[in-house]
PDB file of N, CA and C in Angstrom:
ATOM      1  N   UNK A   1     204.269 -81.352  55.144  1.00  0.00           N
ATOM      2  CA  UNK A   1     203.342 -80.448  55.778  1.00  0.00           C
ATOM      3  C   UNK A   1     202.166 -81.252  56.339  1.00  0.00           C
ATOM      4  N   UNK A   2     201.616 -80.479  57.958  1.00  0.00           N
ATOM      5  CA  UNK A   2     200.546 -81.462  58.436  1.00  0.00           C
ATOM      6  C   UNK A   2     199.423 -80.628  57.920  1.00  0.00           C
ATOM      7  N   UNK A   3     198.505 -82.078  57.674  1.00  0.00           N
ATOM      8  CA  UNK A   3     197.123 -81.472  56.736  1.00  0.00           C
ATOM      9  C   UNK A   3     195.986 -82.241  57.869  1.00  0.00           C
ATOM     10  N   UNK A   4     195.070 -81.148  58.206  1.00  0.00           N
ATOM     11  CA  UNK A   4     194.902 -79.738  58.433  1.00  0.00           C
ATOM     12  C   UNK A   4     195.655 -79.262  59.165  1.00  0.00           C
ATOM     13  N   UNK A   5     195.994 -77.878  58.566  1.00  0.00           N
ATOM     14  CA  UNK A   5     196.819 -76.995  59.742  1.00  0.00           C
ATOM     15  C   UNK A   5     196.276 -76.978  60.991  1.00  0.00           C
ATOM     16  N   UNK A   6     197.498 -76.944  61.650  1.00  0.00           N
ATOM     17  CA  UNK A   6     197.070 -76.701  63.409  1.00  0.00           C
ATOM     18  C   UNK A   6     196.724 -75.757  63.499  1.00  0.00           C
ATOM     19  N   UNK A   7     196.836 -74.335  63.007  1.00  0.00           N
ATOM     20  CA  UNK A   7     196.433 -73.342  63.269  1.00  0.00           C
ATOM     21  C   UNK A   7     194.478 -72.972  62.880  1.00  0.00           C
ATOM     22  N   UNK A   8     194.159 -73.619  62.104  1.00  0.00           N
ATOM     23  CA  UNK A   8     192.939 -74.077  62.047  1.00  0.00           C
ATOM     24  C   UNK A   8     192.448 -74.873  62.886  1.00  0.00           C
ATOM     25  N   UNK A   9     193.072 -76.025  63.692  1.00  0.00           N
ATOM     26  CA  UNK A   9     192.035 -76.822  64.708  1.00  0.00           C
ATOM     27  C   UNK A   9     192.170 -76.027  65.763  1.00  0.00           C
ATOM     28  N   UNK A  10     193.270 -74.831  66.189  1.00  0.00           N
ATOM     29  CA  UNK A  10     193.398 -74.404  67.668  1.00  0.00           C
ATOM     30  C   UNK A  10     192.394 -73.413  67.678  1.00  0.00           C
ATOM     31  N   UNK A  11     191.470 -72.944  66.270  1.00  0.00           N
ATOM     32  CA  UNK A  11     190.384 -72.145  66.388  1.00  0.00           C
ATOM     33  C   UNK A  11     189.416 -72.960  67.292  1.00  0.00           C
ATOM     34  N   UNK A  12     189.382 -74.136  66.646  1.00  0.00           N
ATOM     35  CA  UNK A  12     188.061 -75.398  67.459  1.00  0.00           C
ATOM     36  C   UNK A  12     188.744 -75.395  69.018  1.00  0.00           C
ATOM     37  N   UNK A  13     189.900 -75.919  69.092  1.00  0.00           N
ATOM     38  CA  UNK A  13     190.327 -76.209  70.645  1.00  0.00           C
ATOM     39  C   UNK A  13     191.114 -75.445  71.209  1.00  0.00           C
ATOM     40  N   UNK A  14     190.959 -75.009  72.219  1.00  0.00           N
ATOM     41  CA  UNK A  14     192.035 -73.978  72.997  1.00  0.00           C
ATOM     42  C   UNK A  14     193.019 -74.114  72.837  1.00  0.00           C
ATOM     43  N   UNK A  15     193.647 -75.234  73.501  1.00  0.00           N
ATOM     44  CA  UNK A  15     195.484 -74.907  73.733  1.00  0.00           C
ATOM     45  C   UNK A  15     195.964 -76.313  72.941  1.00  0.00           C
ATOM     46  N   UNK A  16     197.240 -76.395  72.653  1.00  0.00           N
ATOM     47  CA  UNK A  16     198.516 -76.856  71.625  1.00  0.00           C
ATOM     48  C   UNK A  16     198.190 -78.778  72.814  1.00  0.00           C
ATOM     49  N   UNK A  17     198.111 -78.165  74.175  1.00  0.00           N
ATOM     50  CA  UNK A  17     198.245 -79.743  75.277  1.00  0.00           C
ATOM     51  C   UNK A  17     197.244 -80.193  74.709  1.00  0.00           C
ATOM     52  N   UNK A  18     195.890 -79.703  75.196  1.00  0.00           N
ATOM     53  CA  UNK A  18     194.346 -80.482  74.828  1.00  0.00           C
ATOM     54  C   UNK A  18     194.432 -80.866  73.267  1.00  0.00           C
ATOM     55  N   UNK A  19     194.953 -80.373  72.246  1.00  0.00           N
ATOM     56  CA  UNK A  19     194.783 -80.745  71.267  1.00  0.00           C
ATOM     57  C   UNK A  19     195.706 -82.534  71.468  1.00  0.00           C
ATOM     58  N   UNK A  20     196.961 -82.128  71.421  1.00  0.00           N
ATOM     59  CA  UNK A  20     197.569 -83.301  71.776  1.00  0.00           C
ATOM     60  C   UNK A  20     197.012 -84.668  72.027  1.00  0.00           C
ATOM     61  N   UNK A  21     196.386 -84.121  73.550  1.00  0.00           N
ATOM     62  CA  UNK A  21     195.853 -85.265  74.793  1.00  0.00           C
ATOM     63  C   UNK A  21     194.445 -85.923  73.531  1.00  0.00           C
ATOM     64  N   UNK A  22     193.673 -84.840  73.097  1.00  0.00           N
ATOM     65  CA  UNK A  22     192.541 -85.365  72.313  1.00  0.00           C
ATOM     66  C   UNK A  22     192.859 -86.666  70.626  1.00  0.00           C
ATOM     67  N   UNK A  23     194.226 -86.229  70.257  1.00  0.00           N
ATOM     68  CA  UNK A  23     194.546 -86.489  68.988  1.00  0.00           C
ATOM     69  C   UNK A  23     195.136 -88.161  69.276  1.00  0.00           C
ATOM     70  N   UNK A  24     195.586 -87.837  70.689  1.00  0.00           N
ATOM     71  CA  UNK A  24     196.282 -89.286  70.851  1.00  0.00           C
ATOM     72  C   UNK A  24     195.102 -90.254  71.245  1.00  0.00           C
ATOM     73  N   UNK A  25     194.619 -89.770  72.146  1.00  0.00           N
ATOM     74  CA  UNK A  25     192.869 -90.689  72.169  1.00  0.00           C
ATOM     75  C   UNK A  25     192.260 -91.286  71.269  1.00  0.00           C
ATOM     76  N   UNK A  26     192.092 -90.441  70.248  1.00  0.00           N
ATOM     77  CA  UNK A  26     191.662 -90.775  69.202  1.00  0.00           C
ATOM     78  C   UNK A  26     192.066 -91.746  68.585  1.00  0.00           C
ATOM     79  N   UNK A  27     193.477 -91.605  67.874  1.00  0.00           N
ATOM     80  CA  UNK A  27     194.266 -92.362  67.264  1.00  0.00           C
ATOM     81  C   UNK A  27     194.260 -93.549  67.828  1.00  0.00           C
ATOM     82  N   UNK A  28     194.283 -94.105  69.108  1.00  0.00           N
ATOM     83  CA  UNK A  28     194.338 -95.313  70.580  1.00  0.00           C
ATOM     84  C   UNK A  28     193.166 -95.732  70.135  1.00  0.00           C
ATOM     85  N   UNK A  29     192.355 -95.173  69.808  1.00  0.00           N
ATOM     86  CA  UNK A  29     190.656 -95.762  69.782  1.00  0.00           C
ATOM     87  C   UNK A  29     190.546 -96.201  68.411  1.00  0.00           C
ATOM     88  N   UNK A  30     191.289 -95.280  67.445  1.00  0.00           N
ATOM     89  CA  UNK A  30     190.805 -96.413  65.675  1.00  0.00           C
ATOM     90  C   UNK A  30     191.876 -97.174  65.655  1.00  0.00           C
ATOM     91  N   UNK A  31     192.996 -97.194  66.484  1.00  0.00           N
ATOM     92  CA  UNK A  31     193.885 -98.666  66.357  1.00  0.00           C
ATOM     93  C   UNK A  31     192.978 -99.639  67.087  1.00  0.00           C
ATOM     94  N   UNK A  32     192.573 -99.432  68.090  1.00  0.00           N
ATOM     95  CA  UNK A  32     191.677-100.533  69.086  1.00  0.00           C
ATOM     96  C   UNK A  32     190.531-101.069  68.123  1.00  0.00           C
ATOM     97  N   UNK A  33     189.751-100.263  68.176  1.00  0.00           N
ATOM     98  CA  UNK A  33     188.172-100.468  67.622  1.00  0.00           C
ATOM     99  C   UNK A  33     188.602-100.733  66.010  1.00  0.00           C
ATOM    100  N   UNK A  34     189.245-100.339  64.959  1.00  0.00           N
ATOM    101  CA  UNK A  34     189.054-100.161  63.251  1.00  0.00           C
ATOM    102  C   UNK A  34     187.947 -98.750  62.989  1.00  0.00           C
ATOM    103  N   UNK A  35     187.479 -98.286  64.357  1.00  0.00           N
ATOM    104  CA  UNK A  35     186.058 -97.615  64.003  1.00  0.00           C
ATOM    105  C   UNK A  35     186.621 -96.151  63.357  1.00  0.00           C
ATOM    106  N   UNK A  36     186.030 -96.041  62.011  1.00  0.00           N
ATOM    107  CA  UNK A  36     186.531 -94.641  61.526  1.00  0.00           C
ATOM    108  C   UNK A  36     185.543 -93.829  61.387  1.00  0.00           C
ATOM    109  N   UNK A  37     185.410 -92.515  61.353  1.00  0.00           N
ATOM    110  CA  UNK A  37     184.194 -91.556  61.423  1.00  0.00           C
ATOM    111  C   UNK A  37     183.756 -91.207  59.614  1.00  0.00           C
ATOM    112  N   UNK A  38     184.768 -91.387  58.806  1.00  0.00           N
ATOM    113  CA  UNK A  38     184.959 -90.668  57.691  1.00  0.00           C
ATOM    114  C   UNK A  38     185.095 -92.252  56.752  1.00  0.00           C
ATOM    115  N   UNK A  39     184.772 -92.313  55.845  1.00  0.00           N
ATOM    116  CA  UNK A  39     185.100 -93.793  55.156  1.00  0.00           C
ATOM    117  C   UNK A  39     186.620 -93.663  54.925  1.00  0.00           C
ATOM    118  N   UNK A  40     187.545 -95.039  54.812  1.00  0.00           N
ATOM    119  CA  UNK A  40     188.905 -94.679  55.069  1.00  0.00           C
ATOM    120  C   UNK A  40     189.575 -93.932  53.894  1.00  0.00           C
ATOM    121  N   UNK A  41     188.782 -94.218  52.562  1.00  0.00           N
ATOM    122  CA  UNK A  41     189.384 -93.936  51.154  1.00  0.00           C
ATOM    123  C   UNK A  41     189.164 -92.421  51.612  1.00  0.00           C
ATOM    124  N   UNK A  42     188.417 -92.271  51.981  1.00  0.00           N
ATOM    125  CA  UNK A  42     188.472 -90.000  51.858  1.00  0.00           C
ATOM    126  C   UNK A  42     189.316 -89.714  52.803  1.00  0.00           C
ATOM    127  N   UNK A  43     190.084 -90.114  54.033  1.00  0.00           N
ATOM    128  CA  UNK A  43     191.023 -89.417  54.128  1.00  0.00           C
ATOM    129  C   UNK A  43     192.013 -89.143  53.494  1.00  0.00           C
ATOM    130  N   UNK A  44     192.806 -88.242  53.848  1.00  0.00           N
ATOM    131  CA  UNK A  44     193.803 -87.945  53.301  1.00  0.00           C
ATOM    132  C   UNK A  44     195.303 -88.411  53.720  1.00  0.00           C
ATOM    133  N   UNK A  45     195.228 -88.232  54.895  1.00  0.00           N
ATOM    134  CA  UNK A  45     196.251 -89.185  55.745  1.00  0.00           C
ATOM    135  C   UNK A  45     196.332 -90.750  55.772  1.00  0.00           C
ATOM    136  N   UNK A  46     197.767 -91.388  55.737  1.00  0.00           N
ATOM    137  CA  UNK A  46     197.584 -92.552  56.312  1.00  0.00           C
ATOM    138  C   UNK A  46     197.299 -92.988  58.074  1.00  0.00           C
ATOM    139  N   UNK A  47     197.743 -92.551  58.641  1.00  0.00           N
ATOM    140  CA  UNK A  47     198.033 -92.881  59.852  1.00  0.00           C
ATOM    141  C   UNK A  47     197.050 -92.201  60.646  1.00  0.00           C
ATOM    142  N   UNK A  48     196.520 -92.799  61.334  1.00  0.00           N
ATOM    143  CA  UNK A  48     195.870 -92.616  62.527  1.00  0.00           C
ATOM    144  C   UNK A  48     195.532 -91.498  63.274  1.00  0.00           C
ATOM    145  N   UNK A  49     196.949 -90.689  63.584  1.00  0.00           N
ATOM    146  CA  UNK A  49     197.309 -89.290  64.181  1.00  0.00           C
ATOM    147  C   UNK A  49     196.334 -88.359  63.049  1.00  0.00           C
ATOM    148  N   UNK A  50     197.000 -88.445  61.919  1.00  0.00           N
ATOM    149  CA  UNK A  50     196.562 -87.970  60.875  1.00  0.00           C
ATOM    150  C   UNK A  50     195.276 -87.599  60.521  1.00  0.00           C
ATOM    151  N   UNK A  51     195.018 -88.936  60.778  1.00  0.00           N
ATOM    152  CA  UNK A  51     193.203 -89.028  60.916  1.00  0.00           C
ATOM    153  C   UNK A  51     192.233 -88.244  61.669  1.00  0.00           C
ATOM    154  N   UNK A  52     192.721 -88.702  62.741  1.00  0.00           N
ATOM    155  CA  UNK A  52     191.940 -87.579  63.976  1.00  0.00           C
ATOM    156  C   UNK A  52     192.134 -86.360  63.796  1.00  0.00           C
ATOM    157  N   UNK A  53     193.159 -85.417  63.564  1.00  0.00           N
ATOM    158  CA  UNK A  53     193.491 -84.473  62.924  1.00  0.00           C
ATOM    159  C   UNK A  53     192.339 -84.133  61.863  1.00  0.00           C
ATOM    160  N   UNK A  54     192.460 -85.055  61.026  1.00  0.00           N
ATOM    161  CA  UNK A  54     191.212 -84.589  60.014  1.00  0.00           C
ATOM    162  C   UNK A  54     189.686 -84.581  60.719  1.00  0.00           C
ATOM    163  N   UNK A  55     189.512 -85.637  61.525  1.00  0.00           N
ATOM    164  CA  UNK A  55     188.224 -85.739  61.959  1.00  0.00           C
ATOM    165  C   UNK A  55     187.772 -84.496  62.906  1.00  0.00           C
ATOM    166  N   UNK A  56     188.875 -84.112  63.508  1.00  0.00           N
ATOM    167  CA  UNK A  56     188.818 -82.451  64.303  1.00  0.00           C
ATOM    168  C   UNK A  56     188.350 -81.582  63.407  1.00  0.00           C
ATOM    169  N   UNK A  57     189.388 -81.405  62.238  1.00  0.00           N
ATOM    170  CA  UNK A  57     189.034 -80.012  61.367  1.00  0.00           C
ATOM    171  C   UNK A  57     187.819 -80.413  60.599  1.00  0.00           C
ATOM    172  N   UNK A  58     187.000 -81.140  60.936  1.00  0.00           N
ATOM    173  CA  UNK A  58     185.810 -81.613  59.964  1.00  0.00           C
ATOM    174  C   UNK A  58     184.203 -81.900  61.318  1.00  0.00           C
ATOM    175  N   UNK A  59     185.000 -81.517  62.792  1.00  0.00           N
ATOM    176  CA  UNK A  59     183.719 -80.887  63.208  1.00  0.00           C
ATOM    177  C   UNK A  59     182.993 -82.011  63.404  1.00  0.00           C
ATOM    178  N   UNK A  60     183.741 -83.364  63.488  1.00  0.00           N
ATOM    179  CA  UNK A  60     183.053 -84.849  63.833  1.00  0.00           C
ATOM    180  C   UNK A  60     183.937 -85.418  65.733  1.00  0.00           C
ATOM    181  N   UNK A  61     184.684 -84.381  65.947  1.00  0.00           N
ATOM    182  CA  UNK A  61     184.736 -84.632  67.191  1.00  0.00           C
ATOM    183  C   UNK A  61     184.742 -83.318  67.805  1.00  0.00           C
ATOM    184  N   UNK A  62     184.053 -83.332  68.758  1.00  0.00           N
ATOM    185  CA  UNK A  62     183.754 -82.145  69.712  1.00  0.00           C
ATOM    186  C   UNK A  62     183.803 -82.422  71.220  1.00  0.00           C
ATOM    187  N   UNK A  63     184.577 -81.082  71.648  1.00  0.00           N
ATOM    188  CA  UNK A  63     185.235 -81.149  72.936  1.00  0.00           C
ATOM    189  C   UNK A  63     184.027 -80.710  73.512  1.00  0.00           C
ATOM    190  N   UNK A  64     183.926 -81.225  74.997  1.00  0.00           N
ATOM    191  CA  UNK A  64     182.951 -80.700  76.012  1.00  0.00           C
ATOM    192  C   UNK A  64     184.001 -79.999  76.851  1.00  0.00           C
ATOM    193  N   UNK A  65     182.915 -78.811  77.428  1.00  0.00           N
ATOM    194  CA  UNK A  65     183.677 -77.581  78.299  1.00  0.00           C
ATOM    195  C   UNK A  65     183.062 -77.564  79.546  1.00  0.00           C
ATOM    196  N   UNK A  66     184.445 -77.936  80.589  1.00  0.00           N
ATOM    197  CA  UNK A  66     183.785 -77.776  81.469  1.00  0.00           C
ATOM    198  C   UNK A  66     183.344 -76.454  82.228  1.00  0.00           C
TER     199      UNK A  66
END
């Protein structure tokens, strides 16, 4: 099971694509940089995807509207 539910981040972001397009960014950027928002021991996930995922449902990345 993915932790946090998607059905909880699609409250934060509109649609199933933008979530996607945002999650893979993310993930591209803490493989590049190491830079994590959350210290690494408190996530819950290993992986990257995972991560951002968490960093969404925790309201440390926020979408701008155009």
């Amino acid at each position: 099971m993915i932790y946090p539910s998607i059905d909880k981040i699609l409250n934060v972001i509109d649609s199933k694509y933008e979530l996607v397009h945002i999650i893979s960014k993310r993930s591209k950027q803490m493989s590049a940089t190491k830079h994590y928002q959350i210290p690494e021991y408190k996530y819950i996930s290993k992986k990257n995807l995972g991560r951002a995922l968490e960093e969404i449902s925790e309201n440390l990345i926020t979408v701008k509207k155009d």
